[in-house]
Protein backbone atom coordinates (compact mmCIF):
# COMPACT_ATOMS: atom_id res chain seq x y z
CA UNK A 1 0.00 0.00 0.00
CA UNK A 2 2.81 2.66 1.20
CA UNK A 3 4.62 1.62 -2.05
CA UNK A 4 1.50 2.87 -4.12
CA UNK A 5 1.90 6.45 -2.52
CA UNK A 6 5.60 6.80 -2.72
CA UNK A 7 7.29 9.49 -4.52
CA UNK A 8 8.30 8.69 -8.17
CA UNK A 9 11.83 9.61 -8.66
CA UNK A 10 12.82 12.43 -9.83
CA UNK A 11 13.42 12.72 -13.42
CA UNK A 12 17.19 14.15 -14.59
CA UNK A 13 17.00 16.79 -17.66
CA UNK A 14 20.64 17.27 -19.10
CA UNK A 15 21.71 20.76 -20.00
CA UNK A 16 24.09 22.06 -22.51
CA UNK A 17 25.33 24.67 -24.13
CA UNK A 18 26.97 27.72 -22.29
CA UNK A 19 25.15 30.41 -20.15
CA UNK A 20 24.49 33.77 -21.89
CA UNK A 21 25.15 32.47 -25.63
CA UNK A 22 22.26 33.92 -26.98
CA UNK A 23 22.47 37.33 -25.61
CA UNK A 24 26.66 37.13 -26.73
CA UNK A 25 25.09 36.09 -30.45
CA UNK A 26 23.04 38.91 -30.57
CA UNK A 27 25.90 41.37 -30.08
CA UNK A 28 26.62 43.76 -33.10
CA UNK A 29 30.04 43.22 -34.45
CA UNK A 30 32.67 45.58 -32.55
CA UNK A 31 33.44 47.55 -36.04
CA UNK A 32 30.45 47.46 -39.03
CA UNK A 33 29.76 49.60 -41.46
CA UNK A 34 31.21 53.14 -41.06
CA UNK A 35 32.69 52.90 -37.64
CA UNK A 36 36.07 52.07 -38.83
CA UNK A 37 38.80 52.27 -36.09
CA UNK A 38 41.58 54.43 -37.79
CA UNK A 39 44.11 53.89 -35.35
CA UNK A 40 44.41 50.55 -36.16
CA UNK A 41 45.08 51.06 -39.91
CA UNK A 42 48.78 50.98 -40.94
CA UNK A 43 50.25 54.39 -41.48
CA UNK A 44 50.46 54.14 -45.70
CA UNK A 45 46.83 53.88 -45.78
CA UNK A 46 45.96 56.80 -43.75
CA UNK A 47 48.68 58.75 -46.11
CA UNK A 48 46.76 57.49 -49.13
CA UNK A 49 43.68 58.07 -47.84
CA UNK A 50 44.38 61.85 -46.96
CA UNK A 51 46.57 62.43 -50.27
CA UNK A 52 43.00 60.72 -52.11
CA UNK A 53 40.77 63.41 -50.29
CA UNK A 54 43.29 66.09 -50.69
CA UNK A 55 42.95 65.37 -54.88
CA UNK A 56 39.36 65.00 -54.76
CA UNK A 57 39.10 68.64 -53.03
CA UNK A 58 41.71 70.26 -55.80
CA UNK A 59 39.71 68.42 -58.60
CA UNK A 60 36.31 70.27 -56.83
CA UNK A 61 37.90 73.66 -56.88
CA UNK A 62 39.28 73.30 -61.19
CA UNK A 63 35.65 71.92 -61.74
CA UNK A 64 33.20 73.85 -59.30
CA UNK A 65 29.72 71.46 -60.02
CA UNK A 66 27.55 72.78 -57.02
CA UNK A 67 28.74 69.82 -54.43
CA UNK A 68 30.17 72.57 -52.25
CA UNK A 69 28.56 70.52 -49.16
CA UNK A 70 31.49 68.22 -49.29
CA UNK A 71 34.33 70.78 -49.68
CA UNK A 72 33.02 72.58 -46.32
CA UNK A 73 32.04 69.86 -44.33
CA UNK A 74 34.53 67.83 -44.61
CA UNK A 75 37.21 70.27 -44.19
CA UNK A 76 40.92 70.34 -43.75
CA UNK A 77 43.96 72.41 -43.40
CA UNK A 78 47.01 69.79 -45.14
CA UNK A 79 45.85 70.59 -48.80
CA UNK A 80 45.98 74.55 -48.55
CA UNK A 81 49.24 74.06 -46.46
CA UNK A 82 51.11 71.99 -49.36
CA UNK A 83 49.60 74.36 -52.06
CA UNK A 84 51.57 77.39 -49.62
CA UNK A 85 54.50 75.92 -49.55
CA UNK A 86 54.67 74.75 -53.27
CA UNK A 87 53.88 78.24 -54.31
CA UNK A 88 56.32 79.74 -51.82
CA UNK A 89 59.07 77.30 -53.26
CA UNK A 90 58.25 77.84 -56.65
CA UNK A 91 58.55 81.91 -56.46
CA UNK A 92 61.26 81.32 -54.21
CA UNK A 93 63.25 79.50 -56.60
CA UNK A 94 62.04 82.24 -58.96
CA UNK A 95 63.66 85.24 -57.27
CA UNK A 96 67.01 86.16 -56.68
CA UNK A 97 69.45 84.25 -54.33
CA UNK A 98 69.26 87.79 -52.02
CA UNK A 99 65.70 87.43 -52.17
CA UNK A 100 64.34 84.07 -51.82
CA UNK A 101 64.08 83.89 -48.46
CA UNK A 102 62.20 86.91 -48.15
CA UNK A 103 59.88 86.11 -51.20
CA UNK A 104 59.24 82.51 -49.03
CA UNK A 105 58.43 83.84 -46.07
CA UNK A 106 56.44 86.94 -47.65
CA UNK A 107 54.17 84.61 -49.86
CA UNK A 108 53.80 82.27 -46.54
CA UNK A 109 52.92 85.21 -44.11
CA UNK A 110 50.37 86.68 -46.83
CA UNK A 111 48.74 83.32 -47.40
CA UNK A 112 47.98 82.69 -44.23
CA UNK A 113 47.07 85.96 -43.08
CA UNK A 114 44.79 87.31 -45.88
CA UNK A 115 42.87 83.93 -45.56
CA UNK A 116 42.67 84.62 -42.28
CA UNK A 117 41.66 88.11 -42.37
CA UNK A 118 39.27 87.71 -45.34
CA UNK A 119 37.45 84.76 -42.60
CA UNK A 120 37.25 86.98 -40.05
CA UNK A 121 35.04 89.45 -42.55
CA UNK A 122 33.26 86.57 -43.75
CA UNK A 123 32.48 85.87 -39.75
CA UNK A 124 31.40 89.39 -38.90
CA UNK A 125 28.80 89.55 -41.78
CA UNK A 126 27.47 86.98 -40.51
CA UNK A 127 28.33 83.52 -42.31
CA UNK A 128 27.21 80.67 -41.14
CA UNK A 129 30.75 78.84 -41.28
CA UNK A 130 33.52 78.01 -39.05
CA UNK A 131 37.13 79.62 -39.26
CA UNK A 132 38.94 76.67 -40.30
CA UNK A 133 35.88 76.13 -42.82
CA UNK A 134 36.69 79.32 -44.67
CA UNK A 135 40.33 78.89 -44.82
CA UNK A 136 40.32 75.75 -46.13
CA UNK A 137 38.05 76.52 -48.88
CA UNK A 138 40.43 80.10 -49.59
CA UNK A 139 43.49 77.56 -49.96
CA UNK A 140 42.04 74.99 -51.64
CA UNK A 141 40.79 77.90 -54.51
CA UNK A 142 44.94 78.81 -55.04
CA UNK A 143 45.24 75.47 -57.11
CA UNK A 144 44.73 77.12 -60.45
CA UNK A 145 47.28 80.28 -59.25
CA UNK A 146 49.84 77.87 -58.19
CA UNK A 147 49.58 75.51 -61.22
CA UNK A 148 50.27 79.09 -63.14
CA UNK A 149 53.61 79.56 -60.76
CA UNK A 150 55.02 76.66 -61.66
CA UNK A 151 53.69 76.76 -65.44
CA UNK A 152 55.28 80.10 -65.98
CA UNK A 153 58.50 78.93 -64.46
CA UNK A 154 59.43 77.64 -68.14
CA UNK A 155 58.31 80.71 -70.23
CA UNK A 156 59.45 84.27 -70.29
CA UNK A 157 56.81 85.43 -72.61
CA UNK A 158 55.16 88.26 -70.90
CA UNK A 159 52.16 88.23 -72.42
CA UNK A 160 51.77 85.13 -72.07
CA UNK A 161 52.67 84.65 -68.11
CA UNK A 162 49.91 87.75 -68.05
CA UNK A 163 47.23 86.25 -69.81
CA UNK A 164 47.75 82.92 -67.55
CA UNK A 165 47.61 84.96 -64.57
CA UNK A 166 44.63 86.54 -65.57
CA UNK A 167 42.65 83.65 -66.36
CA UNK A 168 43.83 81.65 -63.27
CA UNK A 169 42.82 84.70 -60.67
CA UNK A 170 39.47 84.88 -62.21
CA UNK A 171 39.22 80.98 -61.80
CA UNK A 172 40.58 81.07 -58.28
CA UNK A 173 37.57 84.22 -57.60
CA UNK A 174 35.18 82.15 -58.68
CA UNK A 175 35.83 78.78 -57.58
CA UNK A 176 36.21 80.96 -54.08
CA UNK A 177 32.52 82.77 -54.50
CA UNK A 178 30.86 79.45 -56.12
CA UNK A 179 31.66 78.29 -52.23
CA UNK A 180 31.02 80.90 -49.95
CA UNK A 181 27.18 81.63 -52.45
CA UNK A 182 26.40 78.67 -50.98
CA UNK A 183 23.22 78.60 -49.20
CA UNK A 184 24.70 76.66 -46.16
CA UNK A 185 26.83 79.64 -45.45
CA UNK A 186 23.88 82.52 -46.33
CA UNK A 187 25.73 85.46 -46.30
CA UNK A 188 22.43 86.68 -48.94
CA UNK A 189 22.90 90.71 -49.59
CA UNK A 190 26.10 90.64 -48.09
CA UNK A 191 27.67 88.71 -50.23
CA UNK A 192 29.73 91.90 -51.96
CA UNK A 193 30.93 92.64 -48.74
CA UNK A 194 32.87 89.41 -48.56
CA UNK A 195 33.75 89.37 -52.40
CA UNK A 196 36.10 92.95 -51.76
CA UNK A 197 38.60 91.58 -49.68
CA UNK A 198 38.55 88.10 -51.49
CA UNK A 199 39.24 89.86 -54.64
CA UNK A 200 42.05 91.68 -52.94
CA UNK A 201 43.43 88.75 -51.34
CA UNK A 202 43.89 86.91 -54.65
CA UNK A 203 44.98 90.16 -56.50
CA UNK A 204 48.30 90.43 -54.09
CA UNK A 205 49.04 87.08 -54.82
CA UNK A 206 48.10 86.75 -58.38
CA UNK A 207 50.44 90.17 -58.69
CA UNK A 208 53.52 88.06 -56.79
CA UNK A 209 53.10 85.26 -58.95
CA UNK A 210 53.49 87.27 -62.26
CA UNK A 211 56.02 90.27 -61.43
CA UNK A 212 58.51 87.29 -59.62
């Protein structure tokens, strides 16, 4: 009778597999799609990679095509530093032994500043862009000027080296205005105001490339 009411024995249920396996499966990968760790990348392919972006910019500024978003949002300051110093070197080279220092350092120190000061007007009118924004796309726009330096190194035709400089600081103008017309920027009715002392900026050094 007592053997009727006993307890049935308990039955075993084997487990397997490891704890926490499904939540570790459903874990995004540590690097997908644009979330590319750069500091893992060998040192080559961050050169190439920059050099790439830097041509890409210089091809935007010959061939202005209304992607201007690009060029100011994904700014930097290595392509209008190489353009300085190739166009310092090249006038450099140009001028005098007595003078080639000076004529480096000159075209450096008005590079630099006259973007800077021609920002800082584009600023107080009101543009809707950063500093470094500005700058870049003011360097950048010397690619036709400095492809004229180095083109006129091999030619002393006057008229020729003046025509050349003409046409390349009315392409460097433009390419410059095409950028800062933009609507992301809006400078609207003020737009003149920021054109002046681009125009001037350009002038000084479309006036160093020729007379050198």
């Amino acid at each position: 009778m007592l053997s009727e009411y006993s307890n049935p024995p308990p039955e075993t249920v084997e487990l397997s597999g490891n704890i926490g396996s499904s939540q570790d499966d459903q874990k995004p990968p540590a690097y997908e799609g644009n979330d590319y760790n750069t500091l893992d990348e060998p040192v080559s392919v961050t050169l190439y990679r920059d050099l790439r972006l830097v041509g890409q910019k210089m091809h935007q500024v010959l061939y202005p095509n209304g992607n201007d978003q690009q060029l100011l949002k994904n700014w930097d300051l290595w392509g209008p530093l190489i353009l300085c110093l190739f166009l310092a070197i090249t006038l450099s080279t140009r001028a005098p032994d007595q003078q080639s220092v000076a004529i480096f350092t000159g075209v450096f120190v008005i590079v630099w500043l006259g973007a800077s000061v021609v920002t800082l007007n584009t600023k107080l009118l009101g543009g809707k862009v950063s500093f470094f924004q500005t700058v870049c796309v003011l360097g950048y726009s010397l690619f036709p000027m400095t492809l004229t330096a180095f083109v006129t190194c091999f030619t002393q035709w006057i008229w020729l080296r003046l025509a050349m400089t003409l046409f390349t600081l009315l392409w460097c103008i433009y390419a410059a205005i095409h950028f800062l017309h933009s609507e992301h920027i809006k400078l609207g009715n003020r737009l003149a105001l920021s054109v002046y002392p681009l125009c001037l900026f350009y002038v000084a050094i479309a006036w160093l490339v020729f007379s050198i």
